[in-house]
Protein backbone atom coordinates (compact mmCIF):
# COMPACT_ATOMS: atom_id res chain seq x y z
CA UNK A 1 -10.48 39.03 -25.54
CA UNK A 2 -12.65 41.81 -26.14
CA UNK A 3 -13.74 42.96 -29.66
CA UNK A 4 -12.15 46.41 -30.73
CA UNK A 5 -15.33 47.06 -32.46
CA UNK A 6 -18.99 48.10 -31.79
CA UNK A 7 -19.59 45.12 -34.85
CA UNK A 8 -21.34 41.72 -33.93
CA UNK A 9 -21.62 39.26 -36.47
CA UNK A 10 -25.39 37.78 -36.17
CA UNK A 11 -25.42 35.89 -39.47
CA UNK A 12 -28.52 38.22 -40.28
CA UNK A 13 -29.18 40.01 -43.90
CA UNK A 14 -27.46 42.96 -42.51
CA UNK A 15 -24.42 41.75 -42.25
CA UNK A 16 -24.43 40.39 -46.07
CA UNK A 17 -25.97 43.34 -47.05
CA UNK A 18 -22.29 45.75 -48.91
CA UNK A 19 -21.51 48.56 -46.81
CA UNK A 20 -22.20 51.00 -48.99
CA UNK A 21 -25.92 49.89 -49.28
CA UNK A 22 -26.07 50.40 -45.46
CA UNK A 23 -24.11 54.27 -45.78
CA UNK A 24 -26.83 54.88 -48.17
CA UNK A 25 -29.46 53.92 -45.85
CA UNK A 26 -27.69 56.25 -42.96
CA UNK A 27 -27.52 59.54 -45.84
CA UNK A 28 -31.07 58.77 -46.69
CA UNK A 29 -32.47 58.33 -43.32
CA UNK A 30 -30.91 61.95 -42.40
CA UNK A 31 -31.33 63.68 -45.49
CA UNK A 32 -35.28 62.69 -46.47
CA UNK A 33 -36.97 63.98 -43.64
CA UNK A 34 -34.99 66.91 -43.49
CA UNK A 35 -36.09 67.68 -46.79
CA UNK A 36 -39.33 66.84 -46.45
CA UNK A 37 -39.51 68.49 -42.97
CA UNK A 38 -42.36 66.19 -41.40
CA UNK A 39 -42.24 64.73 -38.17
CA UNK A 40 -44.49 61.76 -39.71
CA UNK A 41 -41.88 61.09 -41.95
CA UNK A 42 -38.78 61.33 -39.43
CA UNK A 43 -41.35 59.03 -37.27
CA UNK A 44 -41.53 56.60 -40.31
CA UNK A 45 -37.45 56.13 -40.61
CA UNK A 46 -37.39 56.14 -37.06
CA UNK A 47 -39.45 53.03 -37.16
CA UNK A 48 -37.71 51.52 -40.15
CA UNK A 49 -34.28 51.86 -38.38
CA UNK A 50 -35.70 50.35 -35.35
CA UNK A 51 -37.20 47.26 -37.30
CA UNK A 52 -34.23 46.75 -39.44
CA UNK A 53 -32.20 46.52 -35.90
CA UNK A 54 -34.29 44.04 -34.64
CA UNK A 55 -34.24 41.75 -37.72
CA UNK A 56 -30.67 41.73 -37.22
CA UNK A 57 -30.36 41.06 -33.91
CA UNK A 58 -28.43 44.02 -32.53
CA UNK A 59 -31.72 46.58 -31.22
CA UNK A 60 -30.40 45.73 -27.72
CA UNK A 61 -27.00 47.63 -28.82
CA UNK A 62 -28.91 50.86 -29.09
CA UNK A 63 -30.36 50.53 -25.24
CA UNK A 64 -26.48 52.31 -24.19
CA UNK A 65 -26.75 55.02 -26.76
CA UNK A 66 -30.23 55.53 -26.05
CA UNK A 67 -30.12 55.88 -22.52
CA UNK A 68 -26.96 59.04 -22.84
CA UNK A 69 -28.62 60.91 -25.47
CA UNK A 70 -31.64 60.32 -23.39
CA UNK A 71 -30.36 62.44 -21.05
CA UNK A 72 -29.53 65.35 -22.77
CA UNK A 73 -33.09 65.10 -24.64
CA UNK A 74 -35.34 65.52 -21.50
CA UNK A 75 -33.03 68.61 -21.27
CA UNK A 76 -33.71 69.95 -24.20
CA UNK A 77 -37.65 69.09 -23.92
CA UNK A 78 -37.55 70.82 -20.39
CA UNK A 79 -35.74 74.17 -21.70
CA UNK A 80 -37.42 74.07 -24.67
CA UNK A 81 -40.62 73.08 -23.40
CA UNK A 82 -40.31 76.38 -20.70
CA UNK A 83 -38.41 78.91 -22.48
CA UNK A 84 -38.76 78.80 -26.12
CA UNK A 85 -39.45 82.43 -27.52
CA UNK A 86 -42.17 81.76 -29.69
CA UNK A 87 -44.06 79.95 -26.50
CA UNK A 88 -48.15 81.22 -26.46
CA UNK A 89 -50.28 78.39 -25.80
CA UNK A 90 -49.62 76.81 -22.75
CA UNK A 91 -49.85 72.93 -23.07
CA UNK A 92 -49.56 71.82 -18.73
CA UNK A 93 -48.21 73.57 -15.80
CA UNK A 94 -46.32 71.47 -12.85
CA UNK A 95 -46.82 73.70 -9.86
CA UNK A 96 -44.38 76.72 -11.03
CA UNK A 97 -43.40 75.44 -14.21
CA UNK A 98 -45.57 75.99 -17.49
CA UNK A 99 -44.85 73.99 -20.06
CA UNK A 100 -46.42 75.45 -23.53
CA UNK A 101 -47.34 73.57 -27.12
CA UNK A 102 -45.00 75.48 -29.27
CA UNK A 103 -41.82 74.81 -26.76
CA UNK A 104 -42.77 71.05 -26.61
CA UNK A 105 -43.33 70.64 -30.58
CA UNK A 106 -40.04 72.56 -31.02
CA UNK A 107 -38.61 69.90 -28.52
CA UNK A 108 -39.80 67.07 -30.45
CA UNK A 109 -38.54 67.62 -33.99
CA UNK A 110 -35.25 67.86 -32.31
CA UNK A 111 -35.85 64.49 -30.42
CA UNK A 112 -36.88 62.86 -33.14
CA UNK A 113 -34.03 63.95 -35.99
CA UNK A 114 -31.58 63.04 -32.70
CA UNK A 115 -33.06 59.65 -32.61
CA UNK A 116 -33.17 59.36 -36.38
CA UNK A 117 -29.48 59.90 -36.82
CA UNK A 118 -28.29 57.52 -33.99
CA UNK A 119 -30.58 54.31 -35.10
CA UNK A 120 -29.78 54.77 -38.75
CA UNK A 121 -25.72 55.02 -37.99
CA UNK A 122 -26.74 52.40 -35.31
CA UNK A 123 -28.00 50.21 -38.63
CA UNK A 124 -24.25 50.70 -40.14
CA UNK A 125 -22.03 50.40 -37.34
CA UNK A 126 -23.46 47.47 -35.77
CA UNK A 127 -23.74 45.48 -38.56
CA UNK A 128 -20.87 46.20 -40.51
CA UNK A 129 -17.34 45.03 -40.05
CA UNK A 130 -14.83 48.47 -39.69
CA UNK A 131 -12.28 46.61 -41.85
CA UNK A 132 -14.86 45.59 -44.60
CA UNK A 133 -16.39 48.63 -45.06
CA UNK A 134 -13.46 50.33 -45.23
CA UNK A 135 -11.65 48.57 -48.46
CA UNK A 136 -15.27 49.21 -49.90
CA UNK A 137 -14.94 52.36 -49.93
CA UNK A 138 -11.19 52.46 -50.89
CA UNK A 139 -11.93 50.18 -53.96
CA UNK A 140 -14.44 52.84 -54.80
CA UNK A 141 -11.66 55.33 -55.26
CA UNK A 142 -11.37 56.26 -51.26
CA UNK A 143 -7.63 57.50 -50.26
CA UNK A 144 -6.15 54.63 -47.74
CA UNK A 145 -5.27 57.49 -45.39
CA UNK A 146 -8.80 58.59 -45.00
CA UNK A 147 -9.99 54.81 -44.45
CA UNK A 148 -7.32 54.68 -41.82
CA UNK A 149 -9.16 57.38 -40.06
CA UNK A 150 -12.49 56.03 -40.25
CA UNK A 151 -10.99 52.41 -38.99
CA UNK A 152 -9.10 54.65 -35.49
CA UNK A 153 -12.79 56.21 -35.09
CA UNK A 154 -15.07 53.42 -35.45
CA UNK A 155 -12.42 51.18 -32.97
CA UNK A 156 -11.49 54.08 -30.89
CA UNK A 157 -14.14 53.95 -28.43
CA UNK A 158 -14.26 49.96 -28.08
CA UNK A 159 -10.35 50.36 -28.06
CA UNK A 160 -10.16 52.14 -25.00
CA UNK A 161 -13.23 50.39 -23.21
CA UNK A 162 -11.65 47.35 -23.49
CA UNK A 163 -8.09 49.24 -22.04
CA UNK A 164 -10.36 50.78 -19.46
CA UNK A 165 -11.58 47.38 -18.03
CA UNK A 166 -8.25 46.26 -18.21
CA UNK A 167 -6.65 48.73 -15.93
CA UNK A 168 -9.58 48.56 -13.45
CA UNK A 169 -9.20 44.79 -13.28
CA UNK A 170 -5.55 45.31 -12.44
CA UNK A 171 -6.28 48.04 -10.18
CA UNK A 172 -8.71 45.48 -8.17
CA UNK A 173 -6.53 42.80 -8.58
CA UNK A 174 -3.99 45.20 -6.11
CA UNK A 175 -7.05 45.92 -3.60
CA UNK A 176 -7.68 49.26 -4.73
CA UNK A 177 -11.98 50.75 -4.64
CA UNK A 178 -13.19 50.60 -7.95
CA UNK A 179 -17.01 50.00 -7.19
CA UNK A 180 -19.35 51.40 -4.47
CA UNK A 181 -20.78 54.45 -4.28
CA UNK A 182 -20.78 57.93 -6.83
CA UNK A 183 -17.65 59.66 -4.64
CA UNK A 184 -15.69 55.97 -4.65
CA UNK A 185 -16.27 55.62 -8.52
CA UNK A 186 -14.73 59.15 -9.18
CA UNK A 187 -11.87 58.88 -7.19
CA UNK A 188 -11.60 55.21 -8.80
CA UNK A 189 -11.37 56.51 -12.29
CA UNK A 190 -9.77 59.76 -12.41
CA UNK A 191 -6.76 57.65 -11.91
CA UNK A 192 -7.45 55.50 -15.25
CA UNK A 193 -7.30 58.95 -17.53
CA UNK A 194 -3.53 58.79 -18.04
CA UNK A 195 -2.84 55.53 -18.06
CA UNK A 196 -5.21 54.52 -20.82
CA UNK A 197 -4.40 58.57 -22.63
CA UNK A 198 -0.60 56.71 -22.84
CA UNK A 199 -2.13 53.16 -23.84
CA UNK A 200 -4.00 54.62 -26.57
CA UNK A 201 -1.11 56.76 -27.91
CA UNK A 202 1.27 53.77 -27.82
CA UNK A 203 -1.30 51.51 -29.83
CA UNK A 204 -1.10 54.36 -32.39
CA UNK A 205 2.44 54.68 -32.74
CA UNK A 206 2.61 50.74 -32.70
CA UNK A 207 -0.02 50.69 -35.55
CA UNK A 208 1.63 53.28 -37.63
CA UNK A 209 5.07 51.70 -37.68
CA UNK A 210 3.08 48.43 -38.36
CA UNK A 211 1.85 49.88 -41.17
CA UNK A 212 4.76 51.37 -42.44
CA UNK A 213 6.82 48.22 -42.33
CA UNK A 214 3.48 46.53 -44.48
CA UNK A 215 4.33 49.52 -47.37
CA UNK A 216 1.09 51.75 -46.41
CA UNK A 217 2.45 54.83 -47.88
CA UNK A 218 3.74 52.93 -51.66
CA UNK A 219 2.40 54.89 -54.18
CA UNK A 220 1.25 51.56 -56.33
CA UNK A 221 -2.44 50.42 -56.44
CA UNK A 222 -3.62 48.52 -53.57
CA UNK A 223 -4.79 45.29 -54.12
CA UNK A 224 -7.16 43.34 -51.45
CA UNK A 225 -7.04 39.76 -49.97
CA UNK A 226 -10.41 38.95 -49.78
CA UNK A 227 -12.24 39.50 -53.51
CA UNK A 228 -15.84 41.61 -53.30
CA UNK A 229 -18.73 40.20 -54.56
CA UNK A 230 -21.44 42.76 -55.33
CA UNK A 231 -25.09 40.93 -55.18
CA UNK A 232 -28.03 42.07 -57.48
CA UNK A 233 -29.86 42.76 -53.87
CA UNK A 234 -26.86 45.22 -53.28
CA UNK A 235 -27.13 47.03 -56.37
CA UNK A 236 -30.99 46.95 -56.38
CA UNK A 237 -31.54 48.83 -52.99
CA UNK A 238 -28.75 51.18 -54.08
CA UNK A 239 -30.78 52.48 -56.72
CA UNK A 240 -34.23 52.44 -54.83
CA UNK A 241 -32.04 54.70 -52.01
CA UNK A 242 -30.96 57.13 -54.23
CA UNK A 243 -34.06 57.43 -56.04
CA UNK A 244 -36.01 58.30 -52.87
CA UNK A 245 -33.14 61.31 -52.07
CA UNK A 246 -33.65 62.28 -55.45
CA UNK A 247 -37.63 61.91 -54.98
CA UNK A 248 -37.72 63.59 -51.85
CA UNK A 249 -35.29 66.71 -53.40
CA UNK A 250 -37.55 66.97 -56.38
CA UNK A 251 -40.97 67.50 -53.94
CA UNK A 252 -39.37 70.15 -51.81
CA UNK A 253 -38.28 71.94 -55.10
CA UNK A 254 -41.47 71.40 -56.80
CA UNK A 255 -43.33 72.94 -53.01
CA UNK A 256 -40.57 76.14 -52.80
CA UNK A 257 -41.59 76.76 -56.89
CA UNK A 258 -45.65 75.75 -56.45
């Protein structure tokens, strides 16, 4: 049976490392070079992300993500690249279209903040159990309703994959098209929208009553199975984090007053 999560346990320092430590990581690696506004730096975390994923096994995870965002990237490069209103100096022209330095350096900041973001959430949600980061953050004070709704997004996606390959096995199993060419593949799913719409509605109705029956909604403290153990790494790289938010605040402060 599938996984309903994008998590895979490799056994690496990663996935030891508390959940929060690995949030941390995701705020700083958006906020710092934002602050900072270098593409060095965003270059730098970009790097960092990308080692991190290796070390724990799960860089081939990204390859998916990657590939859509991609997509819309070399978009954004090409419009940018063509059409952006400060354009002057022009940096290649490909028979009719002129590409020009400003358009293209635009482009990049964007491509590289985009690819920022996704390899630092990338570090989280890959090596981070749904269920375990959530009763971190509800033993930190969290409301169980709002960890409820970060467990349905973080398994919503692998939740209807795995429905998805269900209903197309079935579907096969009964003789119908499901692979061949573009026009086959259309007309193969458009026919898996409601059926896995209704699936996914049912498995939330089934989960709420579930909860319900467990008491999810008692007003008295919640109190966990499985005991947290906070290790002196944990708290350690917690503090370095925040100090390099704080650090990298404090420069851009210090540059707007200089």
């Amino acid at each position: 049976m599938k996984s309903l999560s994008l998590y895979e346990e490799k056994g690496s320092f990663l996935n030891k490392l508390d959940s929060t430590v690995k949030l941390l990581y995701v705020i700083a690696a958006i906020l710092v070079p934002a602050v900072m506004g270098n593409n060095w730096i965003y270059g730098a975390w970009i790097a960092l992300s990308a080692v991190l994923l290796t070390a724990g096994g799960v860089l081939k995870k990204t390859v998916p993500v990657i590939s859509v965002s991609g997509v819309v990237l070399l978009s954004i490069i090409i419009i940018q690249g063509m059409f952006y209103s400060a354009n002057e100096t022009v940096a290649v022209a490909i028979g009719p279209a002129v590409f020009y330095v400003e358009g293209l350096m635009y482009s990049l900041g964007i491509v590289l903040n985009v690819f920022d973001i996704l390899l630092a959430i990338c570090v989280l949600i890959f090596t981070t159990k749904p269920s375990d980061m959530i009763e971190s953050f509800i033993d930190k004070g969290l409301s169980p309703r709002i960890g409820y709704v970060f467990v349905s997004i973080f398994q919503l996606i692998p939740q209807m994959s795995n429905t998805m390959g269900t209903i197309t096995d079935a579907q096969r199993s009964r003789g119908m098209e499901v692979e061949g060419s573009l026009m086959i593949r259309i007309k193969a799913f458009l026919p898996l929208i409601s059926p896995v719409v209704m699936s996914s509605l049912n498995d939330t109705k089934e989960r709420a009553v579930a909860l319900e029956v467990r008491g999810f909604n008692a007003k008295k403290k919640k109190v966990f199975l499985n005991e947290r153990k906070i290790r002196t790494i944990d708290r350690v790289l917690e503090v370095v984090l925040v100090l390099v938010m704080v650090a990298a605040i404090v420069w851009r402060v210090m540059t707007w007053l200089g």
